[in-house]
PDB file of N, CA and C in Angstrom:
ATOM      1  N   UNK A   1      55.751  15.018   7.236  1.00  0.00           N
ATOM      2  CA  UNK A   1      56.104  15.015   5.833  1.00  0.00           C
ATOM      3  C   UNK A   1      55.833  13.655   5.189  1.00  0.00           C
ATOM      4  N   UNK A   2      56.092  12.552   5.598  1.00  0.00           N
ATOM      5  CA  UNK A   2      55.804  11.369   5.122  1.00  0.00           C
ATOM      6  C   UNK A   2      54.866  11.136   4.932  1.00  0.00           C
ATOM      7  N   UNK A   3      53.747  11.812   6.000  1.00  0.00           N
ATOM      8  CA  UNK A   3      52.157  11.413   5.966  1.00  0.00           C
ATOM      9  C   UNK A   3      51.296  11.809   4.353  1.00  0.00           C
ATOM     10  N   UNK A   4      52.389  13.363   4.188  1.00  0.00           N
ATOM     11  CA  UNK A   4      51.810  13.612   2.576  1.00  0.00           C
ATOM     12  C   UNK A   4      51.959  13.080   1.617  1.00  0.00           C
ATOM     13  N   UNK A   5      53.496  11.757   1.503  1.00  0.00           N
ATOM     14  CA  UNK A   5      54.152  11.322   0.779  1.00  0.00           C
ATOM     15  C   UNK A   5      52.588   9.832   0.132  1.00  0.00           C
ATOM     16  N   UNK A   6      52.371   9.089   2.023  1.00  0.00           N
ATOM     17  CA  UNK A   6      51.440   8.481   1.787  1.00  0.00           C
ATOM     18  C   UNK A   6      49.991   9.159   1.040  1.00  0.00           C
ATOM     19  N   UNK A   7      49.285  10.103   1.719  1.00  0.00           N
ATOM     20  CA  UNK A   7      48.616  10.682   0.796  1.00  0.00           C
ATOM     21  C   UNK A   7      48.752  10.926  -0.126  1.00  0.00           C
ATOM     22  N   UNK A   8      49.514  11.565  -0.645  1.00  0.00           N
ATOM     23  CA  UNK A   8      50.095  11.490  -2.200  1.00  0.00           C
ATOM     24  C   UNK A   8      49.334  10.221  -3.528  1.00  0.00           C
ATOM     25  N   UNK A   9      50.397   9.297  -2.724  1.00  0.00           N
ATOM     26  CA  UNK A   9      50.034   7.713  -3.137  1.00  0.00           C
ATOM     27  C   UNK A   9      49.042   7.410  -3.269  1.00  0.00           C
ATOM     28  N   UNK A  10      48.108   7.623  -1.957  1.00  0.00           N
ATOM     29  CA  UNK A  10      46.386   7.384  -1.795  1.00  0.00           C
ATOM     30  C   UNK A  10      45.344   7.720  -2.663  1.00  0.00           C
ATOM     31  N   UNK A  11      45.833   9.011  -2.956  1.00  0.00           N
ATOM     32  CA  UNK A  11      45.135   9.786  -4.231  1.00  0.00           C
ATOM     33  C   UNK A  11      45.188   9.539  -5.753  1.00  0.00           C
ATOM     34  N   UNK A  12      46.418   9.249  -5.514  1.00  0.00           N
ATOM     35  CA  UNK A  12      47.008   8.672  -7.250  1.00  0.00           C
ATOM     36  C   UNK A  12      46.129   7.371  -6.857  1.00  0.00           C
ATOM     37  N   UNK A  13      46.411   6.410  -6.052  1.00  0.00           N
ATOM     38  CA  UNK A  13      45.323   5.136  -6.450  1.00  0.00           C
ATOM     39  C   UNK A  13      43.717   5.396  -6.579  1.00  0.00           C
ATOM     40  N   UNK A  14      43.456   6.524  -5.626  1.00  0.00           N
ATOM     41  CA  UNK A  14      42.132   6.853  -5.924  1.00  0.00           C
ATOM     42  C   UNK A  14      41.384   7.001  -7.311  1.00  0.00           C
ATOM     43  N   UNK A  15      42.364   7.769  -7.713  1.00  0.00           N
ATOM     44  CA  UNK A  15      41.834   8.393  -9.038  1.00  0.00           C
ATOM     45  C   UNK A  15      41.434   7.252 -10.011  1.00  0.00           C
ATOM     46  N   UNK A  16      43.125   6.815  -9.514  1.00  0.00           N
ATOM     47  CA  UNK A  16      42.628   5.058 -10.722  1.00  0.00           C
ATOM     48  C   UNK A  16      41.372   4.321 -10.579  1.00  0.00           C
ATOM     49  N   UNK A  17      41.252   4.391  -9.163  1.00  0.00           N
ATOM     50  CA  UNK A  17      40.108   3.388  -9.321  1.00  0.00           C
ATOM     51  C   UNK A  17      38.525   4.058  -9.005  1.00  0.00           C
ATOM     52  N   UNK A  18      38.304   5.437  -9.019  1.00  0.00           N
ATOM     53  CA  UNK A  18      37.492   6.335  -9.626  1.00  0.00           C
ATOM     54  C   UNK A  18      36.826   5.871 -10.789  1.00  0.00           C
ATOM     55  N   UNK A  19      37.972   5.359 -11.967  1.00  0.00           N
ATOM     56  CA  UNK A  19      37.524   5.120 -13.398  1.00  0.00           C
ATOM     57  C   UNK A  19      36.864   3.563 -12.980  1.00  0.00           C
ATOM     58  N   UNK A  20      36.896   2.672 -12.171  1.00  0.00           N
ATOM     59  CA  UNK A  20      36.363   1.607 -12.578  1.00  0.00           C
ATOM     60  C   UNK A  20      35.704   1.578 -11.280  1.00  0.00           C
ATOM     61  N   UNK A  21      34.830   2.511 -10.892  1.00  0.00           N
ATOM     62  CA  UNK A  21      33.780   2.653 -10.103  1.00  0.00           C
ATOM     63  C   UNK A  21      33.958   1.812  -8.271  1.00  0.00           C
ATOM     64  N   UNK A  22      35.067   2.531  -8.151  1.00  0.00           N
ATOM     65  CA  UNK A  22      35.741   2.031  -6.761  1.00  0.00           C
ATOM     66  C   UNK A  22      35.975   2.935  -5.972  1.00  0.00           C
ATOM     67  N   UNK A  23      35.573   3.431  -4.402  1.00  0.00           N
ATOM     68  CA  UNK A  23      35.866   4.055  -3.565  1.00  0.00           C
ATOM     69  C   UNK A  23      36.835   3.617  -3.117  1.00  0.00           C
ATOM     70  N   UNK A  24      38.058   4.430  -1.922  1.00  0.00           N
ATOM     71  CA  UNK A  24      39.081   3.671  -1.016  1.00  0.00           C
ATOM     72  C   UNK A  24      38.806   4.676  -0.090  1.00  0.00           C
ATOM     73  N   UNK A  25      38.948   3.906   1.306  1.00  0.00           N
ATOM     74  CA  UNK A  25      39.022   4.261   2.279  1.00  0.00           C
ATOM     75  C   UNK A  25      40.168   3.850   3.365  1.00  0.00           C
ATOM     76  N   UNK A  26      40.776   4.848   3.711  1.00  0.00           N
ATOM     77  CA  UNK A  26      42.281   4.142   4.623  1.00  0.00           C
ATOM     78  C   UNK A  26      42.139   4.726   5.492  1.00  0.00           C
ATOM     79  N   UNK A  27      42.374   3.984   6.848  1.00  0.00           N
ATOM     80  CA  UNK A  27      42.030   4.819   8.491  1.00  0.00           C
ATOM     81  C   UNK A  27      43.417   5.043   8.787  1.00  0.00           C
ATOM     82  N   UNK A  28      43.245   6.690   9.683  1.00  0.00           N
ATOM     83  CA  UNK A  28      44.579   6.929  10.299  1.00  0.00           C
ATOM     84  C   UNK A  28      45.903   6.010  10.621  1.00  0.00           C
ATOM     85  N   UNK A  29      45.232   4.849  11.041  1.00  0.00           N
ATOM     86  CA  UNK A  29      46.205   4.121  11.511  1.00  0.00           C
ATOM     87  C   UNK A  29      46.931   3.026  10.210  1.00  0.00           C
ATOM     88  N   UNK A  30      46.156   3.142   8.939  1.00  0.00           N
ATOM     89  CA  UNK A  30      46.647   2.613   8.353  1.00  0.00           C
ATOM     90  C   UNK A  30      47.431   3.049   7.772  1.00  0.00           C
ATOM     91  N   UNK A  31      47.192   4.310   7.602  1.00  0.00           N
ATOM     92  CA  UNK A  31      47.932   5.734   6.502  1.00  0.00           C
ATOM     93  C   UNK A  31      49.673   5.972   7.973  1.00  0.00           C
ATOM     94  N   UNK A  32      49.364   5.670   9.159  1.00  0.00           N
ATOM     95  CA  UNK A  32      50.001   5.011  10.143  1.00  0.00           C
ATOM     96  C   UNK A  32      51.347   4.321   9.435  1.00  0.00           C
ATOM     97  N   UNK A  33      50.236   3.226   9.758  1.00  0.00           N
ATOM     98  CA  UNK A  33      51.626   1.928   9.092  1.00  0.00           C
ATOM     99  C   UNK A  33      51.976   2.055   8.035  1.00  0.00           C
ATOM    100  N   UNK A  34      51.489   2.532   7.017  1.00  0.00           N
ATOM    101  CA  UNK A  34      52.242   3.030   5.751  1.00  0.00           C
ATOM    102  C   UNK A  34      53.284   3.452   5.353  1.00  0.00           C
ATOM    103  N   UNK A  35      53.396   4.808   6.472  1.00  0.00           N
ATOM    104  CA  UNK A  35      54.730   5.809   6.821  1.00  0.00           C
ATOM    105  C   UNK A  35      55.478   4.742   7.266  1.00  0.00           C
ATOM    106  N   UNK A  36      54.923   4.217   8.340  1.00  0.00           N
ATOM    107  CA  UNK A  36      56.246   3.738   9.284  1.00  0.00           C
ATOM    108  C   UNK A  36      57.200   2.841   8.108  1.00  0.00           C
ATOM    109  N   UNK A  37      56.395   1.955   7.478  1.00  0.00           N
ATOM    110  CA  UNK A  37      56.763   0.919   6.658  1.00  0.00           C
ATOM    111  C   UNK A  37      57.345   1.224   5.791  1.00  0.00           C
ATOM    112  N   UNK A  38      56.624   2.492   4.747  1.00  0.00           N
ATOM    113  CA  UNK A  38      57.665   3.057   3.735  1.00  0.00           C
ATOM    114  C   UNK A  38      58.769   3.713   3.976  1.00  0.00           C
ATOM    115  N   UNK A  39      59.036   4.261   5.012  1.00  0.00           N
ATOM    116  CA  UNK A  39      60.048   5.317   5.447  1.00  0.00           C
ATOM    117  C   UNK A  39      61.284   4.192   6.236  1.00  0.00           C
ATOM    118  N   UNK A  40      62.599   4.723   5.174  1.00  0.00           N
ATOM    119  CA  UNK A  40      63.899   4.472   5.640  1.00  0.00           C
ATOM    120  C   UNK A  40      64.618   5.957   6.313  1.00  0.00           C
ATOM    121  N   UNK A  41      65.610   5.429   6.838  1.00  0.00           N
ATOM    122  CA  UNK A  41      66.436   6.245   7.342  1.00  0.00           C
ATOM    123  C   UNK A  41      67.400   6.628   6.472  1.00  0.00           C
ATOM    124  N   UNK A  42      67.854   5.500   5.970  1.00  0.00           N
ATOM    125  CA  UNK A  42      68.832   5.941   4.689  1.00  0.00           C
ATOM    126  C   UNK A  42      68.066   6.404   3.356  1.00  0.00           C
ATOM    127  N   UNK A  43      67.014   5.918   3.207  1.00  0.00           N
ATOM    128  CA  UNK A  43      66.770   5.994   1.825  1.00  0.00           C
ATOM    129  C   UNK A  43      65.226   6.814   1.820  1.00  0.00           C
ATOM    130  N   UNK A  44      64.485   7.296   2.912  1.00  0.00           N
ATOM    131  CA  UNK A  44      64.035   8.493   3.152  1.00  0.00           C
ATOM    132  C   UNK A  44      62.163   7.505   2.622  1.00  0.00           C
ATOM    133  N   UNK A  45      62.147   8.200   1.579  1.00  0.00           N
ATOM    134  CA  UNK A  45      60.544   7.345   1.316  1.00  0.00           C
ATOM    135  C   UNK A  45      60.441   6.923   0.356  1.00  0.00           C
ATOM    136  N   UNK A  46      61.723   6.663  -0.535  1.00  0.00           N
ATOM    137  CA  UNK A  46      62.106   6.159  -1.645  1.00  0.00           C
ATOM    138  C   UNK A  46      61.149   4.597  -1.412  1.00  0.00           C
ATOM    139  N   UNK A  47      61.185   3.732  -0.616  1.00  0.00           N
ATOM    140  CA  UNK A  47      60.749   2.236   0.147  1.00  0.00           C
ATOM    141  C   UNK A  47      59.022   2.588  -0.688  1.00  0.00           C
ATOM    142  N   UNK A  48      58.095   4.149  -0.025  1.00  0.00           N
ATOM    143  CA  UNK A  48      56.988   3.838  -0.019  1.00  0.00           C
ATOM    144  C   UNK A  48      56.216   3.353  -1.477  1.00  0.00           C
ATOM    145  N   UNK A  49      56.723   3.508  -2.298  1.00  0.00           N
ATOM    146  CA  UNK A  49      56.099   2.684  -4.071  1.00  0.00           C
ATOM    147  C   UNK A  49      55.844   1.488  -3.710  1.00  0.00           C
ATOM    148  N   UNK A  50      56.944   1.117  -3.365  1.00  0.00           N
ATOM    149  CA  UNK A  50      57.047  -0.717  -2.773  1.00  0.00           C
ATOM    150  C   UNK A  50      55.547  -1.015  -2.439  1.00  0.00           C
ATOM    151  N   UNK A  51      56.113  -0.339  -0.556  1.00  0.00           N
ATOM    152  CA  UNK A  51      54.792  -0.624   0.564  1.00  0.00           C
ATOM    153  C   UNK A  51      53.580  -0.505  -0.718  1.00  0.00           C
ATOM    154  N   UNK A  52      53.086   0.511  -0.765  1.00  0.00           N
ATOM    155  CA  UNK A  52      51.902   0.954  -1.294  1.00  0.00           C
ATOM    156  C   UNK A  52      51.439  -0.428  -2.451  1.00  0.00           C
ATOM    157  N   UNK A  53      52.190  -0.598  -3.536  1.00  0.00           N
ATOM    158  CA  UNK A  53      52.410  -1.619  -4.482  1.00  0.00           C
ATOM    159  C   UNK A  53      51.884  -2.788  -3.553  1.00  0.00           C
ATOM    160  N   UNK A  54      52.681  -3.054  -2.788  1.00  0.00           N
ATOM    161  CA  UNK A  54      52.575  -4.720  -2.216  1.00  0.00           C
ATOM    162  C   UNK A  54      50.816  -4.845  -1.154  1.00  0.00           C
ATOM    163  N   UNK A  55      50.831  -3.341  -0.634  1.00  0.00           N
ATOM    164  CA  UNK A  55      49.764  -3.721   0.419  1.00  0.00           C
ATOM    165  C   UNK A  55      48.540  -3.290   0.032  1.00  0.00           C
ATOM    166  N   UNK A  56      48.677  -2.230  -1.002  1.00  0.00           N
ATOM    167  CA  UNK A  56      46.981  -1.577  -1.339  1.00  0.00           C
ATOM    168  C   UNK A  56      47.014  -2.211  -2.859  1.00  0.00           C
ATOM    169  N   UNK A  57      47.850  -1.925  -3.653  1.00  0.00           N
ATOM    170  CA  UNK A  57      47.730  -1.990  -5.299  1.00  0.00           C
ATOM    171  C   UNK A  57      46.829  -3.424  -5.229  1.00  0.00           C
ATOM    172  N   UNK A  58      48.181  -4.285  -5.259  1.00  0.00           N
ATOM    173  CA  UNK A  58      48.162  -5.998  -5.014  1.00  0.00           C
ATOM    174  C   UNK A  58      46.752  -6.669  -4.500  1.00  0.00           C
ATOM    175  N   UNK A  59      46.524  -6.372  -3.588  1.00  0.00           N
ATOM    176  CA  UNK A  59      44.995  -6.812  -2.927  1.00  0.00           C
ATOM    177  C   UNK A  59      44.275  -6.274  -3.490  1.00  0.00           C
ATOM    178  N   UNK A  60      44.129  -5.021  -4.221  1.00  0.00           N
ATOM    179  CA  UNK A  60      42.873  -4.473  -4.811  1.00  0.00           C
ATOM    180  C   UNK A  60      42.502  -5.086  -6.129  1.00  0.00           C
ATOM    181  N   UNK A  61      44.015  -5.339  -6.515  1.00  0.00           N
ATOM    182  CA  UNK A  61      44.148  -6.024  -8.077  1.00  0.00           C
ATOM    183  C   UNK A  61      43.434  -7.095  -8.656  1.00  0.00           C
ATOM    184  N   UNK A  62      43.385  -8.444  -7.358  1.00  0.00           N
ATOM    185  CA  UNK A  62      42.789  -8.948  -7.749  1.00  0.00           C
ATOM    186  C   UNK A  62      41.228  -9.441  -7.400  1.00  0.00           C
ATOM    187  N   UNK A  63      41.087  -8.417  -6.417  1.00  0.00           N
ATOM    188  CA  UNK A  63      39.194  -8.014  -6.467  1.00  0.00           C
ATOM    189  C   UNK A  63      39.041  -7.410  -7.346  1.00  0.00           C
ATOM    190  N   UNK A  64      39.614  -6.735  -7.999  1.00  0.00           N
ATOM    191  CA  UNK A  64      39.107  -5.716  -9.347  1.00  0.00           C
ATOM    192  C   UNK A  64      39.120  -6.396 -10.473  1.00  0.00           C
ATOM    193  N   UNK A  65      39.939  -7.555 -10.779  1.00  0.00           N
ATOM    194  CA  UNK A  65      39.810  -8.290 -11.664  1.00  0.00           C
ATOM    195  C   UNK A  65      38.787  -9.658 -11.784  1.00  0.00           C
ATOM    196  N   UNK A  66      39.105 -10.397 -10.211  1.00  0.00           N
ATOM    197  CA  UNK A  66      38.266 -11.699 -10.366  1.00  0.00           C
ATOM    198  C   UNK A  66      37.090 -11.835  -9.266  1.00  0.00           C
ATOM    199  N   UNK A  67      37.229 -10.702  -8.123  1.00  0.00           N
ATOM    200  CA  UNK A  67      36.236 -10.835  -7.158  1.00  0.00           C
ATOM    201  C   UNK A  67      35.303  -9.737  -6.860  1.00  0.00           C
ATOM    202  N   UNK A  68      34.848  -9.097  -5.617  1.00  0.00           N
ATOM    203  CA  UNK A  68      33.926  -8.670  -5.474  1.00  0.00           C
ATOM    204  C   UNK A  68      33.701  -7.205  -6.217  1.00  0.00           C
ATOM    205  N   UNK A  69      35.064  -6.523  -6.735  1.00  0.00           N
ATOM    206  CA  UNK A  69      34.918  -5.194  -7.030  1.00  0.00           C
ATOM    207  C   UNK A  69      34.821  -4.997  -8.546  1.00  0.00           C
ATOM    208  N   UNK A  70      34.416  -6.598  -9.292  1.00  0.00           N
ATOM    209  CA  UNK A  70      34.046  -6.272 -10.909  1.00  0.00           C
ATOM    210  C   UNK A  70      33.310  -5.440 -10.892  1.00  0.00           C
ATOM    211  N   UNK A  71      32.361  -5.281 -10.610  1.00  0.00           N
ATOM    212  CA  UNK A  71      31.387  -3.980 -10.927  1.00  0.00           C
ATOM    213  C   UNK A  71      31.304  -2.714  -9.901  1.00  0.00           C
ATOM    214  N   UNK A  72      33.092  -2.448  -9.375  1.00  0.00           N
ATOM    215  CA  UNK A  72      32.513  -1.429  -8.778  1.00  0.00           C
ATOM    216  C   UNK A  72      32.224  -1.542  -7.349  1.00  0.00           C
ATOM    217  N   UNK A  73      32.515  -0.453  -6.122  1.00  0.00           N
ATOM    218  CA  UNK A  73      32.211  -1.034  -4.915  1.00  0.00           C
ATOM    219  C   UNK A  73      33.500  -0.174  -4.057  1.00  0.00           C
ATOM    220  N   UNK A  74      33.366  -0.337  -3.049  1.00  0.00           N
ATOM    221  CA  UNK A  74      33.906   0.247  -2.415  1.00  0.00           C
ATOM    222  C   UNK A  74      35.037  -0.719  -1.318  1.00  0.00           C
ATOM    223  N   UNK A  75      36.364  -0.346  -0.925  1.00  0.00           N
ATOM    224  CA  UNK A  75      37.072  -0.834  -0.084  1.00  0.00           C
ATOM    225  C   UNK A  75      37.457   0.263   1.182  1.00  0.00           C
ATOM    226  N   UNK A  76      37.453  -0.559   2.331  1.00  0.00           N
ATOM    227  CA  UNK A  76      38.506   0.237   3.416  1.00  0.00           C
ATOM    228  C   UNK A  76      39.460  -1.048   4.203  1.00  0.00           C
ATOM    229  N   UNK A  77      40.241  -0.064   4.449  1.00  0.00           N
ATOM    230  CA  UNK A  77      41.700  -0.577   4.451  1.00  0.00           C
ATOM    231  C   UNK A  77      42.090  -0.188   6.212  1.00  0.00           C
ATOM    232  N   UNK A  78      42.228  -0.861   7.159  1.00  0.00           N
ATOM    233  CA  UNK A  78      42.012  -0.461   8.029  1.00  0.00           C
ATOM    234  C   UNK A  78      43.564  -1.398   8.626  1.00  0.00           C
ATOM    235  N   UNK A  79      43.623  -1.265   9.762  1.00  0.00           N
ATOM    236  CA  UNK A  79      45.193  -1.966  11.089  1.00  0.00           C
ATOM    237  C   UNK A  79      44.744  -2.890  11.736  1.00  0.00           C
ATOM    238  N   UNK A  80      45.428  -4.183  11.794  1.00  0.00           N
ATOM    239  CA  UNK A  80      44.608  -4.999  12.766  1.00  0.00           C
ATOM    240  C   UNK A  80      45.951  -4.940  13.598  1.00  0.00           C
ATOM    241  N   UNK A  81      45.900  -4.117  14.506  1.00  0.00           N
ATOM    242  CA  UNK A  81      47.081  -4.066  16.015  1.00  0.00           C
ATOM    243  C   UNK A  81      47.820  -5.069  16.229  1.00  0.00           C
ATOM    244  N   UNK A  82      46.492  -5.819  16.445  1.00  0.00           N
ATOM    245  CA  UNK A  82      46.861  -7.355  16.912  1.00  0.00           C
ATOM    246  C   UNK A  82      47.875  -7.761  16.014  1.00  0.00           C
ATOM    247  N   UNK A  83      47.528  -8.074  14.882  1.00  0.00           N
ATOM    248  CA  UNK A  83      48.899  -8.833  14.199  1.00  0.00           C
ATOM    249  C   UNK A  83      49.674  -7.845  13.318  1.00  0.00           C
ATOM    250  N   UNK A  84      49.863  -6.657  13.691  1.00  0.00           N
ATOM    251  CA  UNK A  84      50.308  -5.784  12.773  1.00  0.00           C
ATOM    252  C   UNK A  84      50.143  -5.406  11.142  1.00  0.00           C
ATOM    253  N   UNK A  85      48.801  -5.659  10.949  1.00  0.00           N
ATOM    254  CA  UNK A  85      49.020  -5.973   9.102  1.00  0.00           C
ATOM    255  C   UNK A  85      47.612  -5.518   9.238  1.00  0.00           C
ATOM    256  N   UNK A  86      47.949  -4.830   7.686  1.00  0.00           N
ATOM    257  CA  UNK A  86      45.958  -3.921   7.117  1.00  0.00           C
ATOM    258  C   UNK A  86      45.281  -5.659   7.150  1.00  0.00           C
ATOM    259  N   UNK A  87      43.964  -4.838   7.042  1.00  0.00           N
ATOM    260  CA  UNK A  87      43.120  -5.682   6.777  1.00  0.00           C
ATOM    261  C   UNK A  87      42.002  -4.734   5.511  1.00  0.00           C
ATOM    262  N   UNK A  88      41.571  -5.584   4.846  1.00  0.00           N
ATOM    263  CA  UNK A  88      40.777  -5.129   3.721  1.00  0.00           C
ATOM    264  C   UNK A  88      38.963  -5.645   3.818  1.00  0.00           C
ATOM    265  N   UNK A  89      37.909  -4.445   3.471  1.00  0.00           N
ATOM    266  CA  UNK A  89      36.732  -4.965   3.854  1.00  0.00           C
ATOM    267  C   UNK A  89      36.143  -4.584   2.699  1.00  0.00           C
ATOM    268  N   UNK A  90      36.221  -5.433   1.554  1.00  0.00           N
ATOM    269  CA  UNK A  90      35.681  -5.029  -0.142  1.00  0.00           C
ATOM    270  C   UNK A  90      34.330  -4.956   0.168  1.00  0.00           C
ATOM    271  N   UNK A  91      33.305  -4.799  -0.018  1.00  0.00           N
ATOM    272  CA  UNK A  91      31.729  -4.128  -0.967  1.00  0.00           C
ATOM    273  C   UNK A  91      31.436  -4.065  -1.846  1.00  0.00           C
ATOM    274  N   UNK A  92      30.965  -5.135  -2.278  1.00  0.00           N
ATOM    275  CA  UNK A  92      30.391  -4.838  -4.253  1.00  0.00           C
ATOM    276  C   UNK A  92      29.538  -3.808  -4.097  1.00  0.00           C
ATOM    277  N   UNK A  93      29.590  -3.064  -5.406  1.00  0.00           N
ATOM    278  CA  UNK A  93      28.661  -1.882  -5.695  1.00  0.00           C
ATOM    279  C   UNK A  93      27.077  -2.838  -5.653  1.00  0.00           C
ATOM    280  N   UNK A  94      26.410  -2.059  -5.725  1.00  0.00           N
ATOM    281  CA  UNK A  94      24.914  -3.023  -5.687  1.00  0.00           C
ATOM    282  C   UNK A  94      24.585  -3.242  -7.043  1.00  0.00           C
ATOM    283  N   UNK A  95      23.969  -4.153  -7.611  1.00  0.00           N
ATOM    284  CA  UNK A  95      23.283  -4.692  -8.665  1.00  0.00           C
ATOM    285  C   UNK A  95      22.021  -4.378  -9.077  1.00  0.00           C
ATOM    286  N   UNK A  96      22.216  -3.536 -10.286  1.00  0.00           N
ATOM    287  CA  UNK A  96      20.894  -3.070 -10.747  1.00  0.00           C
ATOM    288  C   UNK A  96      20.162  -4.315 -11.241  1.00  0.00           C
ATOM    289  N   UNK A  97      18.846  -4.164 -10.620  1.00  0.00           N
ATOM    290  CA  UNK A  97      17.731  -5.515 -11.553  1.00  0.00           C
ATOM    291  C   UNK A  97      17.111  -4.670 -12.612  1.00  0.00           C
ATOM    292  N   UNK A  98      17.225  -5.368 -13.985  1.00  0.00           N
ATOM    293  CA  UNK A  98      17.077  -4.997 -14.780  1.00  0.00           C
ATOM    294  C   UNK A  98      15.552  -5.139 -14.309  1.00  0.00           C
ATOM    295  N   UNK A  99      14.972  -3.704 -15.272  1.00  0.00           N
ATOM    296  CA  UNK A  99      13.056  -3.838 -15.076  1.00  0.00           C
ATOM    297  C   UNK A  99      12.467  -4.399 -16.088  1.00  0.00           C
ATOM    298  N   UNK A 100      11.494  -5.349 -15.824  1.00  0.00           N
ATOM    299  CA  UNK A 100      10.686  -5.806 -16.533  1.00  0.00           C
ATOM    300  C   UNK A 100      10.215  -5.719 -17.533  1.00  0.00           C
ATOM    301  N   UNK A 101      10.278  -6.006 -18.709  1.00  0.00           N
ATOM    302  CA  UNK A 101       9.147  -5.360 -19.775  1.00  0.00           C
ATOM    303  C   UNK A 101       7.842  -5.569 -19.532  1.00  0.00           C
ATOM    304  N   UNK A 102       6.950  -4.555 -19.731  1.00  0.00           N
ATOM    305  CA  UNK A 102       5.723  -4.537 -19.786  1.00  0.00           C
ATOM    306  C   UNK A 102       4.608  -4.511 -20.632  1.00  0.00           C
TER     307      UNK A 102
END
């Protein structure tokens, strides 16, 4: 059940960033730590806005504003085991060369 809660989330950010020419990609294990992270015992998945906010929104925010994803491009969002925490691998969209006049 949580896993849909994260999907849920995933999709709503998708869409957003659909409009400003951005793919997302999140691996099992990240969609993983997500659950684990958003999900309380007392307070159920109320937590996951937070998670989601702090670990996907936040980092995307400001490639979308000042770095590689101004024009578009693609991210995946993947687990580094090792130190327990996503890791992010931005892609600018490619750059059209304008053609020559002739």
């Amino acid at each position: 059940m949580i896993h849909q809660v994260v999907d849920k989330f995933i999709v709503e950010l998708q869409v957003q960033l659909d409009q400003k020419g951005v793919s997302l990609e999140v691996s099992q294990e990240a969609r993983d730590w997500l659950a684990t992270k958003g999900y309380d015992r007392a307070m159920g998945a109320r937590p996951m806005g937070r998670v989601i906010q702090d670990n996907l929104k936040k980092p995307l925010a400001n490639e979308l504003l000042f770095g590689s994803l101004v024009d578009g491009g693609q991210v995946t969002v993947s687990l580094d085991s090792d130190k327990n925490t996503l890791t992010y691998d931005f892609q600018s969209a490619p750059k059209h060369k304008p053609e020559a006049a002739h």
